[in-house]
N, C-alpha and C. Protein backbone atom coordinates (compact mmCIF):
# COMPACT_ATOMS: atom_id res chain seq x y z
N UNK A 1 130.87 93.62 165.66
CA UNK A 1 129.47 93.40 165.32
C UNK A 1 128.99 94.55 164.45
N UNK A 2 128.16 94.44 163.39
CA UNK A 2 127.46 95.17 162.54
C UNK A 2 126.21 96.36 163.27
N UNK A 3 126.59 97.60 162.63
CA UNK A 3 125.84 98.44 163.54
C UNK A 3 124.43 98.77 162.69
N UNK A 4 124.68 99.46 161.45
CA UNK A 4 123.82 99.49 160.85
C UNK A 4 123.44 98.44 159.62
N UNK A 5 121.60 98.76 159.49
CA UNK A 5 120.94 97.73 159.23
C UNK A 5 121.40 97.09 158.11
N UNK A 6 122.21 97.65 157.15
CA UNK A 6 122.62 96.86 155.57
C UNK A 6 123.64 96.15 155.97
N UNK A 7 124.18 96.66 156.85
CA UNK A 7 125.73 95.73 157.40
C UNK A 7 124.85 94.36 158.44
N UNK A 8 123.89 93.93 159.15
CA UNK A 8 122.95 93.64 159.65
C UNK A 8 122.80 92.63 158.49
N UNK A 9 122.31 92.82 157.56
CA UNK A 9 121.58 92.28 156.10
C UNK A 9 122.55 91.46 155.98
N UNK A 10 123.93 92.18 155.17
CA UNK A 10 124.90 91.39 154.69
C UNK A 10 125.76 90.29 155.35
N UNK A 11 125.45 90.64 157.26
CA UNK A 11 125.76 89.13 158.10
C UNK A 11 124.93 88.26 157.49
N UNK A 12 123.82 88.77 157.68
CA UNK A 12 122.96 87.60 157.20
C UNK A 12 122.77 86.81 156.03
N UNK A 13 122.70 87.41 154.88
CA UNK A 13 123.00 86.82 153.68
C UNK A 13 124.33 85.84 153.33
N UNK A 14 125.19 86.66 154.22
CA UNK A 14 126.94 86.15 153.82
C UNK A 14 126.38 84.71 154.67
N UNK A 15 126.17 84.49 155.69
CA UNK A 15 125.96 83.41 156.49
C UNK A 15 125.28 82.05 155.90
N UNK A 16 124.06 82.86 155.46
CA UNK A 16 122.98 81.57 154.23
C UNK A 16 124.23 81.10 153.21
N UNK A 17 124.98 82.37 152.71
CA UNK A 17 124.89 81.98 151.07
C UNK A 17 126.60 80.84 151.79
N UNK A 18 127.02 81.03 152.72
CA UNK A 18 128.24 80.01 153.34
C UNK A 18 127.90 78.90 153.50
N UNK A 19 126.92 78.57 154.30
CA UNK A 19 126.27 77.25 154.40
C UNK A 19 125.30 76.74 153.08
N UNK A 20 125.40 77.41 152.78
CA UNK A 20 125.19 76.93 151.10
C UNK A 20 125.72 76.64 150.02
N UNK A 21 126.87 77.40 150.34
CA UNK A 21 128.45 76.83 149.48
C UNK A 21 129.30 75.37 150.17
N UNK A 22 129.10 75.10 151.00
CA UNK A 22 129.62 74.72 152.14
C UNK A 22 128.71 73.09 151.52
N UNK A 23 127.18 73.28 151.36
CA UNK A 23 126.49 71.83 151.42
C UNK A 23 126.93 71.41 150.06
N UNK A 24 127.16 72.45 149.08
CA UNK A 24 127.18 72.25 147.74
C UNK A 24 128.91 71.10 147.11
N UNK A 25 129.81 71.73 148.15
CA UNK A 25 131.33 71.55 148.42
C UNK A 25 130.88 69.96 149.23
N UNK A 26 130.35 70.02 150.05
CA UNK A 26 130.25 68.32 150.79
C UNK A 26 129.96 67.46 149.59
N UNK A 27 128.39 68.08 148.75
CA UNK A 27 127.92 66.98 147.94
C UNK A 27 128.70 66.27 147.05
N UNK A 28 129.41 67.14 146.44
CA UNK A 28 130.33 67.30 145.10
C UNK A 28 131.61 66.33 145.96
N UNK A 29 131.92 66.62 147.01
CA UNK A 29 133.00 65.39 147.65
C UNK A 29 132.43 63.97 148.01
N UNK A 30 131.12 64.19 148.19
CA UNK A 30 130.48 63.02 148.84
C UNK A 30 129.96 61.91 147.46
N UNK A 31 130.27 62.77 146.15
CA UNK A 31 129.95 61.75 144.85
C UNK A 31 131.70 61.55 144.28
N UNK A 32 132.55 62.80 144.45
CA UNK A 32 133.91 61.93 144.48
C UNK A 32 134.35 60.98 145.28
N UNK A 33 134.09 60.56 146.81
CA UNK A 33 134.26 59.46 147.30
C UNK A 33 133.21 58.20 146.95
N UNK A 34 131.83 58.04 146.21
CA UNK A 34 131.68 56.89 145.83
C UNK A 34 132.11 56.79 144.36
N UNK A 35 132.67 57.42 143.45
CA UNK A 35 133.64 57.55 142.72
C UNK A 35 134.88 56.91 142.60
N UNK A 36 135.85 57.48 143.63
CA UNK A 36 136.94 56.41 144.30
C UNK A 36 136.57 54.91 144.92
N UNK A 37 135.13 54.77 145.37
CA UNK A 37 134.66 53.35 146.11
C UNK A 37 134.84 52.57 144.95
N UNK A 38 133.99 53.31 143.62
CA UNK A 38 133.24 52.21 142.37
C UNK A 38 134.50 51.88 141.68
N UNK A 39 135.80 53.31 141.79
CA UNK A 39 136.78 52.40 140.78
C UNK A 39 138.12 51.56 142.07
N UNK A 40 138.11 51.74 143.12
CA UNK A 40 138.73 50.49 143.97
C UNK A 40 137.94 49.08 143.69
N UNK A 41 136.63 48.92 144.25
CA UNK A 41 135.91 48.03 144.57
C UNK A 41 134.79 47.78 143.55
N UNK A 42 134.69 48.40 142.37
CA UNK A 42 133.48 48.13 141.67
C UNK A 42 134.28 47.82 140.06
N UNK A 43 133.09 47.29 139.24
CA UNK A 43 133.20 47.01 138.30
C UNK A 43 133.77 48.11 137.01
N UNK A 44 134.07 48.35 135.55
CA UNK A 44 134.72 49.23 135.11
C UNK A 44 132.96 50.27 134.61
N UNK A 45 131.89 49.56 134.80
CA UNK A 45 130.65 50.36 134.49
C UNK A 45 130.16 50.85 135.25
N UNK A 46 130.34 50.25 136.74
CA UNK A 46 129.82 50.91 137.82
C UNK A 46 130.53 52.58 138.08
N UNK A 47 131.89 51.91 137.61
CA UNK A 47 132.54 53.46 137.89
C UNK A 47 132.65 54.47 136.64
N UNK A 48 131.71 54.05 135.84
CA UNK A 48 131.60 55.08 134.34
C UNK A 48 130.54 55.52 134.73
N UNK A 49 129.76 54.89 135.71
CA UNK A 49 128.09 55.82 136.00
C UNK A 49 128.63 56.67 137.45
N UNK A 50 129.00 56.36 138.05
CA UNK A 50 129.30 57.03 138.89
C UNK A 50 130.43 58.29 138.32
N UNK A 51 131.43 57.99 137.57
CA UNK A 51 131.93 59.34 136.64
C UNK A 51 131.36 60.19 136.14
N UNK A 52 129.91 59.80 135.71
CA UNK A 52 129.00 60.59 134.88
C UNK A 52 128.34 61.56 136.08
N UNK A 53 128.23 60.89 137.33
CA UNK A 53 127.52 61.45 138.33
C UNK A 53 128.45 62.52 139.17
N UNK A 54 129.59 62.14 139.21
CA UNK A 54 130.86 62.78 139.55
C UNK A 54 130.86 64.09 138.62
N UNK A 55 131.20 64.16 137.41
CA UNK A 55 131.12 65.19 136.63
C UNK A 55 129.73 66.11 136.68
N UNK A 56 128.46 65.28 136.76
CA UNK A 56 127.73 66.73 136.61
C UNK A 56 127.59 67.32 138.58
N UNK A 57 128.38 66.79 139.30
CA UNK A 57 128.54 67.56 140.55
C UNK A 57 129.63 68.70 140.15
N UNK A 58 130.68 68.58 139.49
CA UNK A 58 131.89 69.34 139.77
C UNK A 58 131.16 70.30 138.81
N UNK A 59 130.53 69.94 137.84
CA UNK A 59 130.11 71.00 136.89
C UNK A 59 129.06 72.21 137.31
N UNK A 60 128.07 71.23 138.37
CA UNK A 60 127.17 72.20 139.26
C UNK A 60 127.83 73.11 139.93
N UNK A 61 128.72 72.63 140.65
CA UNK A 61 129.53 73.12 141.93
C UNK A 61 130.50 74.52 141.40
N UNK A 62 130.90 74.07 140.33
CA UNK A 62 131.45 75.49 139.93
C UNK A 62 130.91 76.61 138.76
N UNK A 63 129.71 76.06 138.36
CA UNK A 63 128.54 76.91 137.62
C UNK A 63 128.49 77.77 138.74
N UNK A 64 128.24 77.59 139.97
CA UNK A 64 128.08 78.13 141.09
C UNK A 64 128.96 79.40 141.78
N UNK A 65 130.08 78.51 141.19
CA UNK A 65 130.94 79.68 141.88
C UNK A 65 131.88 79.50 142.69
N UNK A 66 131.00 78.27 143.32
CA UNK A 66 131.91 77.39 144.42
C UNK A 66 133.25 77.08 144.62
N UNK A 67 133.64 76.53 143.45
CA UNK A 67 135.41 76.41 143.06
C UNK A 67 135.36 76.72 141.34
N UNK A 68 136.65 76.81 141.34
CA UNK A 68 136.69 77.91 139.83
C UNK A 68 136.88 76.60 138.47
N UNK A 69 136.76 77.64 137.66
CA UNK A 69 136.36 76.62 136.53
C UNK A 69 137.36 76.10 136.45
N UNK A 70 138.39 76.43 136.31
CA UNK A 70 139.60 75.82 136.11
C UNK A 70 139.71 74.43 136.89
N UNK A 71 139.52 74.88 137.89
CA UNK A 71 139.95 73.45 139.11
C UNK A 71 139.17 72.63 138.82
N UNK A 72 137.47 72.99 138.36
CA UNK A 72 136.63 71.71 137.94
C UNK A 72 137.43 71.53 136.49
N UNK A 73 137.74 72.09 135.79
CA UNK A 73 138.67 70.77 134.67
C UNK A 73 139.76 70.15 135.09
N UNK A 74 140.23 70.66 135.77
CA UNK A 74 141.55 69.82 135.97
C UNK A 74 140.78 68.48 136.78
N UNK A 75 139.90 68.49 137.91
CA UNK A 75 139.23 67.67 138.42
C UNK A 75 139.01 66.80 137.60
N UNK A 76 138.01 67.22 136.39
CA UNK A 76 137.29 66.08 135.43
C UNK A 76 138.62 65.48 134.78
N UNK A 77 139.42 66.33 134.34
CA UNK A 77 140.59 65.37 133.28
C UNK A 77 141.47 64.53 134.03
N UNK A 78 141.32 64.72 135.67
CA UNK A 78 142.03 63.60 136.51
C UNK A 78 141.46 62.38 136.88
N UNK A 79 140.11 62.68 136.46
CA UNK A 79 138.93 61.32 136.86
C UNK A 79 139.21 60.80 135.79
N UNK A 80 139.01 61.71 134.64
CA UNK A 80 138.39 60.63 133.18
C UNK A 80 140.06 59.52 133.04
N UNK A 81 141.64 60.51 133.65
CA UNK A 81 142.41 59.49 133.32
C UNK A 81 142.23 58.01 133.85
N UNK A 82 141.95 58.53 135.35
CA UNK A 82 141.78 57.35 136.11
C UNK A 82 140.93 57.02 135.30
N UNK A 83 139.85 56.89 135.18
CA UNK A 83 139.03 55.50 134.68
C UNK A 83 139.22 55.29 133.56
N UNK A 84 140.08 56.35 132.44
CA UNK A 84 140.36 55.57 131.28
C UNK A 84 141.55 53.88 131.75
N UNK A 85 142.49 54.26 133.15
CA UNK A 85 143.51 53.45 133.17
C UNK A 85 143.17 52.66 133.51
N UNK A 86 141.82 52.31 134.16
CA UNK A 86 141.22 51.15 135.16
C UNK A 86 140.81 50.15 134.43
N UNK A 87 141.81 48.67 134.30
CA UNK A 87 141.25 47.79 133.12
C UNK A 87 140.25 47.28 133.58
């Protein structure tokens, strides 16, 4: 346990800014799974709007910090194949 008060502080901050990385990481998964729904089960436009919605999560998510830039491209250039392949 933290004795003095800046070490005190930095539990605390580290804690917010976790559960804040943490909601940011759900959202960004929670628009890649209706993503995967729209191109199983939906039409080839349903899942170009939902791509569009997909991308500006991964793009938020690692503006952030959240996961590194890198991994959000590789992310986007694995979506855009899929839905380029989806006749």
């Amino acid at each position: 346990m933290a004795h003095s008060l800046s070490a005190r502080k930095r539990v605390r901050q580290n804690s917010k800014r976790r559960a804040l990385n943490r909601w940011r990481l759900r959202s960004m998964r929670s628009a890649l799974k209706v993503f995967n729904d729209k191109m199983l089960h939906g039409s080839k436009a349903e899942a170009g709007e939902a791509f569009k919605a997909c991308i500006k999560a991964i793009d938020r998510t690692a503006q952030r910090g959240v996961i590194h830039r890198n991994q959000a491209a590789r992310r986007k250039s694995r979506l855009n194949a899929r839905l380029k392949a989806k006749a």
